[in-house]
N, C-alpha and C. Protein backbone atom coordinates (compact mmCIF):
# COMPACT_ATOMS: atom_id res chain seq x y z
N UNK A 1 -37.14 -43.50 10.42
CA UNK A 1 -36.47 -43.07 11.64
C UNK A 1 -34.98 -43.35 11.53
N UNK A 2 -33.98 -42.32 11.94
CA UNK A 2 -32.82 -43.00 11.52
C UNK A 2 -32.44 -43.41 12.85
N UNK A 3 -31.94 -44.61 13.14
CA UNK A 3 -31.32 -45.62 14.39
C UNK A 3 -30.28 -44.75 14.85
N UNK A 4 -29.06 -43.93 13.99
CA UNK A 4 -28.03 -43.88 14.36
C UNK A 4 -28.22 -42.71 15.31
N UNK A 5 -29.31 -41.86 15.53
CA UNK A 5 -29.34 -41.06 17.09
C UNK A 5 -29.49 -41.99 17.81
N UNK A 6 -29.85 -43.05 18.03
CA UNK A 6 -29.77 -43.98 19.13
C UNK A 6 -28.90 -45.13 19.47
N UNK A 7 -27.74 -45.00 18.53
CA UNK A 7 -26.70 -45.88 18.66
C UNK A 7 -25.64 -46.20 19.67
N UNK A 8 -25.21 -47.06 19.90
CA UNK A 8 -24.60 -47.28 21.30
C UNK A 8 -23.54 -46.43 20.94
N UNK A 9 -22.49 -46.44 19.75
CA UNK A 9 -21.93 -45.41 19.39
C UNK A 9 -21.90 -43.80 20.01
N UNK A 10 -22.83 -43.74 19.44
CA UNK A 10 -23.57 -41.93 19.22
C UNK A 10 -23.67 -41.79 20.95
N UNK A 11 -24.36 -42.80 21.92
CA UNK A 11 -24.72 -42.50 23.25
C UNK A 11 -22.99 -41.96 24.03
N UNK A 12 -22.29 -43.21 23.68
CA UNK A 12 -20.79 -43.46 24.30
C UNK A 12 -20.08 -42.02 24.20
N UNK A 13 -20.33 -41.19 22.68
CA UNK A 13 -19.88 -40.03 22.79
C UNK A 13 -20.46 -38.96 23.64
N UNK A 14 -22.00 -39.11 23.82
CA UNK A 14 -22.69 -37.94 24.56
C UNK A 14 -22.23 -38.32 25.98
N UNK A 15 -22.05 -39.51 26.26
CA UNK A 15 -21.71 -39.89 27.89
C UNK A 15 -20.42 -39.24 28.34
N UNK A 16 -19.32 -39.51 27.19
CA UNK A 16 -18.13 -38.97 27.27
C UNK A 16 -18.37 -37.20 27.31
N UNK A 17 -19.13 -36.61 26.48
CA UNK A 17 -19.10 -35.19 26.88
C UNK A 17 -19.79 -34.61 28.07
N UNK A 18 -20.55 -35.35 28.05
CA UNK A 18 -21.26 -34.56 29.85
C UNK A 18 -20.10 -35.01 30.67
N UNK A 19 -19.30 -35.88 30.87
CA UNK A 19 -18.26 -35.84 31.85
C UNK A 19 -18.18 -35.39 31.54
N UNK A 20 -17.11 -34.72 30.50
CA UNK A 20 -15.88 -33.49 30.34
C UNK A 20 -16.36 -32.55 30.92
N UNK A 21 -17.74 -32.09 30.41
CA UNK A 21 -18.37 -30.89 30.79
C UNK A 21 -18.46 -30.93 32.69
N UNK A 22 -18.65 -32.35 33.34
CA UNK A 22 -19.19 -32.15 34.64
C UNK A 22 -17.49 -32.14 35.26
N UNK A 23 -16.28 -32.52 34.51
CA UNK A 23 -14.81 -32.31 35.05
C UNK A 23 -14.64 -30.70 35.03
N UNK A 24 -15.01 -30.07 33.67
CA UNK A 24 -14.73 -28.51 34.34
C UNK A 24 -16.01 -28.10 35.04
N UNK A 25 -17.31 -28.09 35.57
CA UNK A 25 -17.91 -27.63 36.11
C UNK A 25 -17.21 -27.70 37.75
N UNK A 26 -16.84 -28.98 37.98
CA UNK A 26 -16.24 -29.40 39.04
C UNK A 26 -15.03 -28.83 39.39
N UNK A 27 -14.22 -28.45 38.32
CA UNK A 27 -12.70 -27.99 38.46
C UNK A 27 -13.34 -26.06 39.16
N UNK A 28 -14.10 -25.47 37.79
CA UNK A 28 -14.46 -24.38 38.26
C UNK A 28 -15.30 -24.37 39.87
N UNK A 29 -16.33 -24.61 40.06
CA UNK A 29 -16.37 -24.82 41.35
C UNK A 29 -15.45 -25.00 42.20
N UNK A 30 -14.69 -25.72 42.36
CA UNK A 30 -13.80 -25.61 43.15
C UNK A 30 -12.99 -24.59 43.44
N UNK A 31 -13.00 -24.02 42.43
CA UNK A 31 -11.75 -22.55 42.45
C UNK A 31 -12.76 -21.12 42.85
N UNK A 32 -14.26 -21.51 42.09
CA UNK A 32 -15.05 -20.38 42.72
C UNK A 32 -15.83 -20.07 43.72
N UNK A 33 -15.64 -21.43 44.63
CA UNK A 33 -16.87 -21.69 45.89
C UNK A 33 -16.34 -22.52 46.42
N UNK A 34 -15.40 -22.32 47.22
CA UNK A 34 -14.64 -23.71 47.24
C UNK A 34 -15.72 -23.62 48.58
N UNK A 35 -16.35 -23.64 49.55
CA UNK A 35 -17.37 -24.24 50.62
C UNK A 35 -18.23 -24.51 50.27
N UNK A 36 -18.73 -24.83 49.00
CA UNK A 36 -20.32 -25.63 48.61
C UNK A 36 -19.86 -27.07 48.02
N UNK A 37 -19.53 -27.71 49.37
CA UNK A 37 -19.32 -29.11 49.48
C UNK A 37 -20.41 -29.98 48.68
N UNK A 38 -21.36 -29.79 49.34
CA UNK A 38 -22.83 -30.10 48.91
C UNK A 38 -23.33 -30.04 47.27
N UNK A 39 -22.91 -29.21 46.67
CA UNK A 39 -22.97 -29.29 45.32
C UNK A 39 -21.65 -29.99 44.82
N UNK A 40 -20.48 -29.79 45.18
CA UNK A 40 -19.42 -30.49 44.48
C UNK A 40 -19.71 -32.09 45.03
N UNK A 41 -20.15 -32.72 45.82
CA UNK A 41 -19.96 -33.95 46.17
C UNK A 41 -21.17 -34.40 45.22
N UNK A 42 -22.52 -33.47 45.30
CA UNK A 42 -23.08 -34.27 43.73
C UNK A 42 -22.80 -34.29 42.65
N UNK A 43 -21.77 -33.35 42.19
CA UNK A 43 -21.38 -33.34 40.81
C UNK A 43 -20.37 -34.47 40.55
N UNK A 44 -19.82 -34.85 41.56
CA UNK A 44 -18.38 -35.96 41.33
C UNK A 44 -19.47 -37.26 41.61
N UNK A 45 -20.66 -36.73 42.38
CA UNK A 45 -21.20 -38.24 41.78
C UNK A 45 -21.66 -38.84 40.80
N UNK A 46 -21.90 -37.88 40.30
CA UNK A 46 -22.57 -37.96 39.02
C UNK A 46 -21.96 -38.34 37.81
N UNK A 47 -20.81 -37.76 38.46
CA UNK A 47 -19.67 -38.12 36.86
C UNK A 47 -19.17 -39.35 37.77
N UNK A 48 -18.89 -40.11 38.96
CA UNK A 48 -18.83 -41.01 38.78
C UNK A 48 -19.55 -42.00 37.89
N UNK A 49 -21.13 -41.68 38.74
CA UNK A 49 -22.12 -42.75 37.28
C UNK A 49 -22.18 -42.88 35.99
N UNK A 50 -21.40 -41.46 35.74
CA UNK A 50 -21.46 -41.68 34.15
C UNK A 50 -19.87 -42.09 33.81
N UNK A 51 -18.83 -42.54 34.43
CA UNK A 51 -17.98 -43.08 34.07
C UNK A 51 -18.46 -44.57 34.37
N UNK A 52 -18.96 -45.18 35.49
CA UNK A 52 -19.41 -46.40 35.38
C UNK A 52 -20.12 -46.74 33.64
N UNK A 53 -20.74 -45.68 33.18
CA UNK A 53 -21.87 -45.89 32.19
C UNK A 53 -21.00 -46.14 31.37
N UNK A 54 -19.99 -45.13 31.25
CA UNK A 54 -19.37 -44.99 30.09
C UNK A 54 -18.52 -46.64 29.81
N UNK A 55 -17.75 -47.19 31.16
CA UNK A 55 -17.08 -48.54 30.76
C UNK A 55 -18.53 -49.69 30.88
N UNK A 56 -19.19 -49.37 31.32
CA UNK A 56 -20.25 -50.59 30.75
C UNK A 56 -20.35 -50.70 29.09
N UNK A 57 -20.46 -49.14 28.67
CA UNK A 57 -21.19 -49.49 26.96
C UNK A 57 -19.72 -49.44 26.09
N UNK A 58 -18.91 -49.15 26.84
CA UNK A 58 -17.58 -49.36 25.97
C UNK A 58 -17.15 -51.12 26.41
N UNK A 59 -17.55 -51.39 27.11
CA UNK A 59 -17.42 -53.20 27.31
C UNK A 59 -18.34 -53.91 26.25
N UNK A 60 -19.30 -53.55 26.27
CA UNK A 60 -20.83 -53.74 24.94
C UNK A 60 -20.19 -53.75 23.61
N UNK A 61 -18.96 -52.50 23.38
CA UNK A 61 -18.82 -52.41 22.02
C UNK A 61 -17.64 -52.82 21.59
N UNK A 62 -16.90 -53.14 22.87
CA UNK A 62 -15.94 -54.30 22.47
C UNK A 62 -15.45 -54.41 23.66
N UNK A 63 -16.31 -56.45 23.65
CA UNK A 63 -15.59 -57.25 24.69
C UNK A 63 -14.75 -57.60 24.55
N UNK A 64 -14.12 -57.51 25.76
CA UNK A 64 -12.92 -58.18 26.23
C UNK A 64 -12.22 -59.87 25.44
N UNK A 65 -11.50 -59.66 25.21
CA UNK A 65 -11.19 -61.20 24.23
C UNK A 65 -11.02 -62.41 25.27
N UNK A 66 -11.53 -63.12 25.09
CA UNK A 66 -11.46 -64.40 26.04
C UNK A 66 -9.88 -65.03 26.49
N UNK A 67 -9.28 -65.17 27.36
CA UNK A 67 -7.92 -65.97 27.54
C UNK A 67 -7.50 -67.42 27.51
């Protein structure tokens, strides 16, 4: 089995592209529907959670140096 599809690595990049992807879904929506509140307020939530995700496993792969 090779590990490295499941690497914290390999995840950090797929996390990083579904944002990008959910920043223009969000940008387009906005410009093509701008009254479907309801779908844009789940999409910005969503990419909130996955920016939370994203600085959790980027904290994992390098902590913070002690002071």
């Amino acid at each position: 089995m090779d590990h490295n599809l499941h690497s914290p690595q390999r995840r950090l990049i797929e996390l990083r592209m579904e944002h990008a992807d959910l920043d223009d879904l969000i940008d387009r929506n906005t410009l093509d529907r701008p009254g479907d509140e309801l779908t844009l307020r789940r999409l910005k939530k969503r990419r909130l959670l996955l920016r939370d995700q994203i600085a959790r496993l980027e904290t994992e792969l390098d902590p913070p140096e002690p002071a």
